[in-house]
C-alpha atoms as a PDB file:
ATOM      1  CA  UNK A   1      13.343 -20.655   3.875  1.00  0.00           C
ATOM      2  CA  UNK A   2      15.908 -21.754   1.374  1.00  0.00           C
ATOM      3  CA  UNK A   3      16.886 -20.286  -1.695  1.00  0.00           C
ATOM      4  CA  UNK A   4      14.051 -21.791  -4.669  1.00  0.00           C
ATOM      5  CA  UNK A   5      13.538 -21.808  -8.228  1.00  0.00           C
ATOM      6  CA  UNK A   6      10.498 -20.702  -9.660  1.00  0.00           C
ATOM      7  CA  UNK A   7      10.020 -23.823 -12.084  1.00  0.00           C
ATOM      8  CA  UNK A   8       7.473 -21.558 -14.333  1.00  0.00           C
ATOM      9  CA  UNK A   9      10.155 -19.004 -15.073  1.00  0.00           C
ATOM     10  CA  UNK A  10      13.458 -20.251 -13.579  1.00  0.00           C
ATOM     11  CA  UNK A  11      13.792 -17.197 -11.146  1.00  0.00           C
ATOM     12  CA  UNK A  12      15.563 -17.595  -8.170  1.00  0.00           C
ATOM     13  CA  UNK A  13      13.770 -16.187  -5.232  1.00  0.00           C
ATOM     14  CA  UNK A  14      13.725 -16.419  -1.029  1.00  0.00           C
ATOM     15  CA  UNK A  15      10.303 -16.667   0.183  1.00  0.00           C
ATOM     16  CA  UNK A  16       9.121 -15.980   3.556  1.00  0.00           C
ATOM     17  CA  UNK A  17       7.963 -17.928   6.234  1.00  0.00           C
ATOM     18  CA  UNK A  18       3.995 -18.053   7.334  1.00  0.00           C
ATOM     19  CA  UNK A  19       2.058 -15.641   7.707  1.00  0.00           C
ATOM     20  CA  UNK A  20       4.091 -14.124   4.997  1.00  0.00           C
ATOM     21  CA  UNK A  21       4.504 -17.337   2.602  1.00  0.00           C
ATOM     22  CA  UNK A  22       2.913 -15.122  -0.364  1.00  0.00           C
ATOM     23  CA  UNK A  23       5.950 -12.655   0.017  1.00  0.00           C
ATOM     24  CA  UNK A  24       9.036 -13.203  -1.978  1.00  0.00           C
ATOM     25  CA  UNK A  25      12.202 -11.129  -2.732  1.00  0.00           C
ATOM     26  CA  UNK A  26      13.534 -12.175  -5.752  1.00  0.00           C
ATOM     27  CA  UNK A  27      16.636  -9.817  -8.048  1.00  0.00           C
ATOM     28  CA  UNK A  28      15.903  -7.155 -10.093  1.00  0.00           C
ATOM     29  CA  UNK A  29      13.824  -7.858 -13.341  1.00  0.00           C
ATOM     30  CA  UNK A  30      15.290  -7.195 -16.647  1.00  0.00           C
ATOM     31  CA  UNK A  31      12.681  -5.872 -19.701  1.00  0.00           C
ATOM     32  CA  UNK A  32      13.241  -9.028 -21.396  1.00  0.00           C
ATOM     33  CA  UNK A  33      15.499 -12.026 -21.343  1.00  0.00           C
ATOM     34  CA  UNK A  34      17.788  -9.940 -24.238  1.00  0.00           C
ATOM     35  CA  UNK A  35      17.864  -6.760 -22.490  1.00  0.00           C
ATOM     36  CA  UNK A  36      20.312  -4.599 -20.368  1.00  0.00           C
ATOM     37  CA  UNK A  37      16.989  -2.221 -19.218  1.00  0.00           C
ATOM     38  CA  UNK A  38      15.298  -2.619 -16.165  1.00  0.00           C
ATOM     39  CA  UNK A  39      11.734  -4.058 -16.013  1.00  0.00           C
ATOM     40  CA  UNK A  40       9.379  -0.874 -17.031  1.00  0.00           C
ATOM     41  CA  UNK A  41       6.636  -1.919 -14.898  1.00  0.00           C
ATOM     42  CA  UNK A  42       9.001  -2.378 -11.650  1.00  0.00           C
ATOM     43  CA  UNK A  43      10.455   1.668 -12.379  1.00  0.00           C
ATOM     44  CA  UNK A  44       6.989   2.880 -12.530  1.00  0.00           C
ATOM     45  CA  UNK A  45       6.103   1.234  -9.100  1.00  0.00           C
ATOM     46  CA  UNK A  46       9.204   2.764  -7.796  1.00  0.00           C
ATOM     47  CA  UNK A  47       8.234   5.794  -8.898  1.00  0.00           C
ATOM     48  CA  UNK A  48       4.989   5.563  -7.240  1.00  0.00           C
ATOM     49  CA  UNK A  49       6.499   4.269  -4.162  1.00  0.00           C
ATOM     50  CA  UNK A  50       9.426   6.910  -3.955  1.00  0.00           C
ATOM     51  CA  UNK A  51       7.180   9.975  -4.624  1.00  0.00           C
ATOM     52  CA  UNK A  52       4.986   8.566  -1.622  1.00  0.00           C
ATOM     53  CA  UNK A  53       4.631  11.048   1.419  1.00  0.00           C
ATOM     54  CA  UNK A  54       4.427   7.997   3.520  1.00  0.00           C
ATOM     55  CA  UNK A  55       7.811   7.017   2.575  1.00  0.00           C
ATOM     56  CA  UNK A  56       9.973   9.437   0.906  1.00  0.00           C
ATOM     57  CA  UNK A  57      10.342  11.854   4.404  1.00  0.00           C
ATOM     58  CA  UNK A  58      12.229   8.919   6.029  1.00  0.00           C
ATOM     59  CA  UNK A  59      14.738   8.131   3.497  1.00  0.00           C
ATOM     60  CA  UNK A  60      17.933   9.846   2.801  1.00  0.00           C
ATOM     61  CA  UNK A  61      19.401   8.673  -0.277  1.00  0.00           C
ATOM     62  CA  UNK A  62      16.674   8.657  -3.407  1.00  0.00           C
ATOM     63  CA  UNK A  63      16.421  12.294  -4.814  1.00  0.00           C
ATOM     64  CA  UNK A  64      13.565  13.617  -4.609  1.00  0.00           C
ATOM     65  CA  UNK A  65      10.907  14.060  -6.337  1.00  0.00           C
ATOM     66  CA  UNK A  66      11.993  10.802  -7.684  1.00  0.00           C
ATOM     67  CA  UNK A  67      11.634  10.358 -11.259  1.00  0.00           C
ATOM     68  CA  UNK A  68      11.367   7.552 -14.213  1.00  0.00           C
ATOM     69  CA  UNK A  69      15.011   8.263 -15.046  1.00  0.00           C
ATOM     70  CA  UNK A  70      16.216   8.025 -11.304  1.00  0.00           C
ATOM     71  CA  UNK A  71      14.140   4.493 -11.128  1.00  0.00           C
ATOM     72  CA  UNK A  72      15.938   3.459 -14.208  1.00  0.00           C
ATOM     73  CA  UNK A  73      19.686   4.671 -13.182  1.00  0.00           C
ATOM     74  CA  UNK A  74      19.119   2.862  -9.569  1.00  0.00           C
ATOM     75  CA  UNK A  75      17.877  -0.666 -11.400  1.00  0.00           C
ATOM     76  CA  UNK A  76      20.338  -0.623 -13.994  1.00  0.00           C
ATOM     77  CA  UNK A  77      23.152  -0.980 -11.172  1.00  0.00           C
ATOM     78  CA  UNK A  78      21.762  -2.955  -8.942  1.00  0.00           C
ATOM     79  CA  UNK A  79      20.839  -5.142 -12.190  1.00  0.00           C
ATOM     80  CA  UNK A  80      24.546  -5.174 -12.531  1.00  0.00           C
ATOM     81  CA  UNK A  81      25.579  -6.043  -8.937  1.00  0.00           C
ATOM     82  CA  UNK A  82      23.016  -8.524  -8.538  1.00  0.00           C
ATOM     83  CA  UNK A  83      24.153 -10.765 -11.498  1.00  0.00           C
ATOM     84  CA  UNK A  84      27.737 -11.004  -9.994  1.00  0.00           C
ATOM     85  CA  UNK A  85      26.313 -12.741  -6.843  1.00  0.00           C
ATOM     86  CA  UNK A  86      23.374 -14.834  -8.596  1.00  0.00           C
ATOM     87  CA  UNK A  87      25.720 -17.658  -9.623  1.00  0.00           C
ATOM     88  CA  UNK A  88      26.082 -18.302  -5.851  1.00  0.00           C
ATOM     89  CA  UNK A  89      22.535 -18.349  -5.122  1.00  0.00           C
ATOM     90  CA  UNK A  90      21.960 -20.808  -7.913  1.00  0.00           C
ATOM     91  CA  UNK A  91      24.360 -23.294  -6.421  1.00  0.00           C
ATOM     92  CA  UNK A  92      23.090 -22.850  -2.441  1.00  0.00           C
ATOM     93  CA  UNK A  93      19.942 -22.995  -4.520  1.00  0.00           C
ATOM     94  CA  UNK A  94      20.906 -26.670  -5.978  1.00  0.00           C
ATOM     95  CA  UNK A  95      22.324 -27.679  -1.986  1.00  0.00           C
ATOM     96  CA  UNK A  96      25.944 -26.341  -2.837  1.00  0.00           C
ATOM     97  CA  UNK A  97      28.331 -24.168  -1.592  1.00  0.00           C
ATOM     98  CA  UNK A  98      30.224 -21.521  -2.756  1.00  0.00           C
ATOM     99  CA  UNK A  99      32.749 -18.444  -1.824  1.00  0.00           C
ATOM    100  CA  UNK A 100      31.738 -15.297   0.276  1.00  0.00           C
ATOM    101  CA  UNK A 101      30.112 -12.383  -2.057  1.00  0.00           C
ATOM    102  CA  UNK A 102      30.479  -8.891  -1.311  1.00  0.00           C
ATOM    103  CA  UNK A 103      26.605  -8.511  -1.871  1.00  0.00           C
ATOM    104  CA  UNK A 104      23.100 -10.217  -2.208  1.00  0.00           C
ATOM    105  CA  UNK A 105      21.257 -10.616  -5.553  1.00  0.00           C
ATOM    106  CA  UNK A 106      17.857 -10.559  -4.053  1.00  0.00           C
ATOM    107  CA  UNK A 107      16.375  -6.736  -3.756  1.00  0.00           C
ATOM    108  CA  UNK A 108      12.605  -6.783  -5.388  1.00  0.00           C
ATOM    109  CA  UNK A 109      10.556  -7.468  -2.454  1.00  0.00           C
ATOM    110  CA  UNK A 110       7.095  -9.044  -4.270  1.00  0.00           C
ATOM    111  CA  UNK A 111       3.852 -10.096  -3.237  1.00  0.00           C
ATOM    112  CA  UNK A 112       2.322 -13.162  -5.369  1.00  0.00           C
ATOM    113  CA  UNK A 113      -1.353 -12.190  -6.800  1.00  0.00           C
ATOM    114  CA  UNK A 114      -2.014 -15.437  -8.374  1.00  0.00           C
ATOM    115  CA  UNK A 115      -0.858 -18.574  -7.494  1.00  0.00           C
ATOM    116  CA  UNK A 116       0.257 -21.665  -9.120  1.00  0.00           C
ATOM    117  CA  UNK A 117       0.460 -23.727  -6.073  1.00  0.00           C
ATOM    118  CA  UNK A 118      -0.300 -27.451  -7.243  1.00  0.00           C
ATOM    119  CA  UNK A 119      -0.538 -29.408  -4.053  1.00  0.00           C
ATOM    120  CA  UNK A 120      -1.858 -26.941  -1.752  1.00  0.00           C
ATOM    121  CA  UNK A 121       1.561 -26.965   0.711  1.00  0.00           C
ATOM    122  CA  UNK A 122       1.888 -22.967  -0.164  1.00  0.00           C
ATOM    123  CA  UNK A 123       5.488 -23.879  -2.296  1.00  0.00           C
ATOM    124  CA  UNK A 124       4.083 -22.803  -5.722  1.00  0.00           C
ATOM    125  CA  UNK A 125       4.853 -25.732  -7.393  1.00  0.00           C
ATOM    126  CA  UNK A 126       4.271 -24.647 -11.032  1.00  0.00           C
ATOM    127  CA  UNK A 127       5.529 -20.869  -9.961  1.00  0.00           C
ATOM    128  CA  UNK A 128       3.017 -18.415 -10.003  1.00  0.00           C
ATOM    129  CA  UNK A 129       1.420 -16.565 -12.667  1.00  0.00           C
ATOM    130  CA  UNK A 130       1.525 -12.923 -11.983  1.00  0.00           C
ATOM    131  CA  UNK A 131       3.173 -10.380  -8.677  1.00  0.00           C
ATOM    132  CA  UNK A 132       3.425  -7.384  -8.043  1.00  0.00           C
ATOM    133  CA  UNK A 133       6.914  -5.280  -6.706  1.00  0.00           C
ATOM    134  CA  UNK A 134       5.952  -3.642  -3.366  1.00  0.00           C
ATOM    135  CA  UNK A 135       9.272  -2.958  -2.004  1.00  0.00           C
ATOM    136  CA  UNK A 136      13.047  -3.368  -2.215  1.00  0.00           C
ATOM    137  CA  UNK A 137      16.030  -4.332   0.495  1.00  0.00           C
ATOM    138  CA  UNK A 138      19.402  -3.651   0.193  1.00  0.00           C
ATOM    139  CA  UNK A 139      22.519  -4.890   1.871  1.00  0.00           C
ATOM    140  CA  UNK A 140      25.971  -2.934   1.342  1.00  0.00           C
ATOM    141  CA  UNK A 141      29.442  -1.547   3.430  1.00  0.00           C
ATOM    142  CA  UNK A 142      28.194   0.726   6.523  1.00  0.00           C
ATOM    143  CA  UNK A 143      28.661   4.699   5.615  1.00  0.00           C
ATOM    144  CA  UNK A 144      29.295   4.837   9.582  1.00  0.00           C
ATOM    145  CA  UNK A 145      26.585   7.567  10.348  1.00  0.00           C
ATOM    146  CA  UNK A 146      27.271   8.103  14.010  1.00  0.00           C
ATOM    147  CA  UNK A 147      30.756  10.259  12.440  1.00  0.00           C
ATOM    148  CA  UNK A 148      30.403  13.688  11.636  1.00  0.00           C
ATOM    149  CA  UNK A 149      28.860  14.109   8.026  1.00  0.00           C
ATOM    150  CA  UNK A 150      31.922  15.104   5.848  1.00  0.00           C
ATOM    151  CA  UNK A 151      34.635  14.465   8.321  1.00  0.00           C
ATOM    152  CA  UNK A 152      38.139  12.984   7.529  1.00  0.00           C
ATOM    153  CA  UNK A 153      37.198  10.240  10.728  1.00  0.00           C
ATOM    154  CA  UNK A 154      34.124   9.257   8.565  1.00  0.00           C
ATOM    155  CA  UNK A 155      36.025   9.215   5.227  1.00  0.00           C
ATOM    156  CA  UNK A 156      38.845   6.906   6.670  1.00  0.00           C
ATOM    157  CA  UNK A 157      36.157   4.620   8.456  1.00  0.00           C
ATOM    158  CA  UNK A 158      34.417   3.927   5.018  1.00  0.00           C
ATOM    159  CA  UNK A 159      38.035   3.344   3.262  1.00  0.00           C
ATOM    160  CA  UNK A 160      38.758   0.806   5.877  1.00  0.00           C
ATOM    161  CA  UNK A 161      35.697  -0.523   5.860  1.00  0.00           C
ATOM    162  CA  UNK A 162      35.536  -0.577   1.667  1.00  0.00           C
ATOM    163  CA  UNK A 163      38.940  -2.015   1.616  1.00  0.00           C
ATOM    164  CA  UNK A 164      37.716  -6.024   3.660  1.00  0.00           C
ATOM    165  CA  UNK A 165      37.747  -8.472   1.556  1.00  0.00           C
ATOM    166  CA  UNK A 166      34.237 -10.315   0.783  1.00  0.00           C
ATOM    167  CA  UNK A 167      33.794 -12.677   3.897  1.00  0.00           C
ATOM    168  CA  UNK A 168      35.939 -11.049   6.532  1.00  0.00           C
ATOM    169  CA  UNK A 169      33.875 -10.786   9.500  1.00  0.00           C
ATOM    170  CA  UNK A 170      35.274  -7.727  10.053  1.00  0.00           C
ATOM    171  CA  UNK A 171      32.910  -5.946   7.896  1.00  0.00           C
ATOM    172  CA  UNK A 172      30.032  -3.689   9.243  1.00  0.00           C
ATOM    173  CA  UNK A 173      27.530  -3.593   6.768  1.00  0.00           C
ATOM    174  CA  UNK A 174      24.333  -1.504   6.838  1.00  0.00           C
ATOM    175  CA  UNK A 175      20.363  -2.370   4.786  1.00  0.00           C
ATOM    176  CA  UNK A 176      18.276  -0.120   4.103  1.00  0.00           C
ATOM    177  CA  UNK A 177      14.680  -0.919   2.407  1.00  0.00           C
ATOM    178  CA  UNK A 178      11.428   0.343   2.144  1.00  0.00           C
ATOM    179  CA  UNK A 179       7.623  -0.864   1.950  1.00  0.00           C
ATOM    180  CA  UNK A 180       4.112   0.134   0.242  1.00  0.00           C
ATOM    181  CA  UNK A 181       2.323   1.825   2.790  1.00  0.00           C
ATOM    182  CA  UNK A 182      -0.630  -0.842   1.649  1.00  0.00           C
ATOM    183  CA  UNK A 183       1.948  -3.233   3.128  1.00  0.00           C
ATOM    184  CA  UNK A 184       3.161  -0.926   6.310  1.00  0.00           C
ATOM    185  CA  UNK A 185       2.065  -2.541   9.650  1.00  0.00           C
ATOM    186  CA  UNK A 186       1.747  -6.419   8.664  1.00  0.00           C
ATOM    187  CA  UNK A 187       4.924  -7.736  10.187  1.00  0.00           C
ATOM    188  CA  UNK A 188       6.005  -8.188   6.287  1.00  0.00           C
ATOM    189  CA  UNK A 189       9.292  -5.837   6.562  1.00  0.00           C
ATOM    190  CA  UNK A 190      10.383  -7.865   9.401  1.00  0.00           C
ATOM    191  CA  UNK A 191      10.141 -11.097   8.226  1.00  0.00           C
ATOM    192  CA  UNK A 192      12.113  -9.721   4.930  1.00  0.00           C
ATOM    193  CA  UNK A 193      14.920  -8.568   7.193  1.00  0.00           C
ATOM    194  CA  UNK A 194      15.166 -11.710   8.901  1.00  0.00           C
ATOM    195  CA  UNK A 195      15.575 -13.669   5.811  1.00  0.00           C
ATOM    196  CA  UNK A 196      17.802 -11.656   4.180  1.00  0.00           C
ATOM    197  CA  UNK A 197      20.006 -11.673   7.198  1.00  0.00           C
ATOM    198  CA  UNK A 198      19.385 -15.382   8.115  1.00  0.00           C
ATOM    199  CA  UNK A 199      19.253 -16.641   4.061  1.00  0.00           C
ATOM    200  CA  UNK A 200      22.016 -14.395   2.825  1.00  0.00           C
ATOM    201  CA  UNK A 201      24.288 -12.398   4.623  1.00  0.00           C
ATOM    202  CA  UNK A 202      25.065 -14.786   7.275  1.00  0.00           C
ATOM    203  CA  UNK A 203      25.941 -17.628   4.831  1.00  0.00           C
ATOM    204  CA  UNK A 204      27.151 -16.035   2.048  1.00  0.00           C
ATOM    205  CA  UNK A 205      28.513 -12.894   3.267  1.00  0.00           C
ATOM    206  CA  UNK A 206      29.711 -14.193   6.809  1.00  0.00           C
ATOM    207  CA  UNK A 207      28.431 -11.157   8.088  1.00  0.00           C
ATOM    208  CA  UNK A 208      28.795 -10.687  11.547  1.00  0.00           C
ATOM    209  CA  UNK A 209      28.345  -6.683  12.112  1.00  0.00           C
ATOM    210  CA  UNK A 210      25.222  -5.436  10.858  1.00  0.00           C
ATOM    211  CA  UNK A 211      24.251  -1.357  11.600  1.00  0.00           C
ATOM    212  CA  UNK A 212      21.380   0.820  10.455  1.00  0.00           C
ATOM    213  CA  UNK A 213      20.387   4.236  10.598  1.00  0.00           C
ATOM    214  CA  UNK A 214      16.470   5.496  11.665  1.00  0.00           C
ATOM    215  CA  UNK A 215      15.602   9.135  11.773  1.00  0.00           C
ATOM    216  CA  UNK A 216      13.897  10.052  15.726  1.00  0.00           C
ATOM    217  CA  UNK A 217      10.216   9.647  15.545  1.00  0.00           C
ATOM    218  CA  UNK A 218      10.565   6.632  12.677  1.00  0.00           C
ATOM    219  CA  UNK A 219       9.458   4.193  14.782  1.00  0.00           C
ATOM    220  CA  UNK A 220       7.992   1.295  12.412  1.00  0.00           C
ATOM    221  CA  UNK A 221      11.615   1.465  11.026  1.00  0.00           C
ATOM    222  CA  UNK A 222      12.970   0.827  14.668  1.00  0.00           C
ATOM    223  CA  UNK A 223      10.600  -1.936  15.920  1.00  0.00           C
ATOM    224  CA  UNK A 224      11.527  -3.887  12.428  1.00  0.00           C
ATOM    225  CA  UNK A 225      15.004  -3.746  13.398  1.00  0.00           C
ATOM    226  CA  UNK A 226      14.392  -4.685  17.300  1.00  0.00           C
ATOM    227  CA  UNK A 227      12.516  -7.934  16.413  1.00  0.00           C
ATOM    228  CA  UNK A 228      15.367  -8.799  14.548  1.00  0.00           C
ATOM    229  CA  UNK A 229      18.239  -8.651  17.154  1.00  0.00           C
ATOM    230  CA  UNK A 230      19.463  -5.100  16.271  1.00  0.00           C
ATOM    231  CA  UNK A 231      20.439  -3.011  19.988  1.00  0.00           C
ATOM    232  CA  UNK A 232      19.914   1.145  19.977  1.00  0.00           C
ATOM    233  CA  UNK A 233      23.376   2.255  19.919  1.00  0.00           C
ATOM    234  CA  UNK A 234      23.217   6.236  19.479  1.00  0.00           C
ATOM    235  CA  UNK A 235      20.849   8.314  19.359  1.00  0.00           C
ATOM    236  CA  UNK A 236      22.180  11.345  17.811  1.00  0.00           C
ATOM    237  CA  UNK A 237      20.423  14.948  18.206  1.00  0.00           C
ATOM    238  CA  UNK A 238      20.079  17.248  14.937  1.00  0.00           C
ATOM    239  CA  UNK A 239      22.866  15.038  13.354  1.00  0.00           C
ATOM    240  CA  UNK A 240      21.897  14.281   9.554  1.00  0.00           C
ATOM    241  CA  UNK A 241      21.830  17.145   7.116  1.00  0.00           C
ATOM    242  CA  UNK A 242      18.425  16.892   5.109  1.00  0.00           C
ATOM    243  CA  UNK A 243      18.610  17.554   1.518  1.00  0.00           C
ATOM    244  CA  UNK A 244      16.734  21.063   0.695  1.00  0.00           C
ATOM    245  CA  UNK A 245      14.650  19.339  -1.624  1.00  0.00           C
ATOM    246  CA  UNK A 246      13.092  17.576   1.338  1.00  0.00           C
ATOM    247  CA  UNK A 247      13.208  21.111   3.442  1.00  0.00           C
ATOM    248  CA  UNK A 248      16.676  21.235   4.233  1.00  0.00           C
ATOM    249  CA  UNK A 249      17.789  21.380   8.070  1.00  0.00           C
ATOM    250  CA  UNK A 250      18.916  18.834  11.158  1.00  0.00           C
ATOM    251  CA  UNK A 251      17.114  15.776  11.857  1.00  0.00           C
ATOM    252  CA  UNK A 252      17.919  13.522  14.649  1.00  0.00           C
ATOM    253  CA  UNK A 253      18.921   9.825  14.137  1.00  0.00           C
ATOM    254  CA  UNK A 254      19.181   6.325  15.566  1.00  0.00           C
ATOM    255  CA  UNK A 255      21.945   3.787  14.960  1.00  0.00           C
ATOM    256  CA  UNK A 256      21.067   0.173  15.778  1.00  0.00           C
ATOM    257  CA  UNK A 257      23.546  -2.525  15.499  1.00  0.00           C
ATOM    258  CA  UNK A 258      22.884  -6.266  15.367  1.00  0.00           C
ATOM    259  CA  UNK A 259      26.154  -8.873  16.226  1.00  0.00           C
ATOM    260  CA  UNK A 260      26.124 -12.365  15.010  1.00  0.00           C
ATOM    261  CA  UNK A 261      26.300 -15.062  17.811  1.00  0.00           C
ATOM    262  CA  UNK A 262      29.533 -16.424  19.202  1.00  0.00           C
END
């Protein structure tokens, strides 16, 4: 689906395709319209979601136990980054063009709880009147997992890698995300991934070189990636160092990459 506009609010948001046409991802929410703070109500969900024991044990980078402050830190940036990019999604939104962007403004995956469809055809004509945040998606420069953890080969990959200008195909990027657990199961992850590669990066980030990490046993995470084109690369025995907060120790990992057509 394209990029829209809700008319009630003026949001730009992707929406996804049926079954799924009542999921959107749209950027980070601000407090209000004056402020630099992240939506309260979106940090406390993240909370919730990140002190989860069905999804904290198969992520690597939020701290854990994740608290309000942590939810507020990781919004406030990713506020940040995603108003550099929205001025691009505003004019793809209006049937324009524009340059590559190094990133996508569209993280807060959302599920609409009360519609203000006017006609029936599922668009939400008027916008809607109330979501709620049950996820988030991020695209950024691969760390290159498959290299030792703390290795100078690792280090010089991500230097190279950092140092591509927005657009060059070149560029291996990675995405990480995560989902309620009320949500896990319904195909809804899947379909987010697809837009965001098929809306976004493809378009507006001319990415060609997509890779993500799973850990061994994770395999909702894997399927997700498989419907979407991605190929097991590596599978990588007692690789990834897990943080002692989590129990410290090895865990094995996947690396799937997906490769734009030719």
């Amino acid at each position: 689906m394209p990029i829209k506009t809700n008319p009630r609010t003026g949001e730009l948001y992707v929406s996804l395709r049926a079954p799924h046409s009542n999921i959107i991802i749209t950027p980070p929410r601000r407090a209000g319209p004056d402020s630099t703070d992240p939506d309260p109500a979106d940090c406390a969900k993240a909370v919730s979601l990140l002190n989860d024991p069905r999804v904290y044990p198969f992520l690597t980078s939020p701290p854990y136990p994740y608290l309000l402050s942590h939810a507020e830190e990781h919004l406030r940036k990713i506020l940040a980054a995603s108003e550099q990019f929205l001025p691009v999604a505003r004019k793809a939104s209006e049937g324009g063009s524009g340059t590559y962007v190094g990133g996508c403004p569209f993280s807060s995956i959302r599920e609409i709880v009360r519609r203000g469809d006017v006609d029936g055809d599922g668009n939400y004509d008027a916008g809607w009147e109330r979501d709620i945040l049950i996820g988030d998606v991020g695209i950024m420069r691969y760390p290159f997992y498959e290299l030792p953890e703390g290795s100078e080969e690792r280090r010089e990959a991500q230097e190279r890698n950092a140092k591509l200008e927005p657009g060059d195909g070149k560029i291996i990027w990675t995405i990480g995300d995560y989902l309620a657990p009320s949500h896990h199961g319904r195909g809804i992850m899947t379909a987010v991934v697809r837009a965001l590669i098929n809306e976004w990066a493809i378009p507006h980030m001319n990415a060609h070189i997509i890779k993500v990490s799973t850990y061994v046993g994770n395999t909702g995470s894997v399927r997700v990636f498989e419907k979407n084109g991605f190929e097991m690369e590596h599978i990588l025995e007692n690789w990834s160092t897990i943080p002692e907060n989590r129990g410290g120790g090895k865990v094995s990992i996947n690396v799937l990459a997906w490769r734009a057509s030719t």
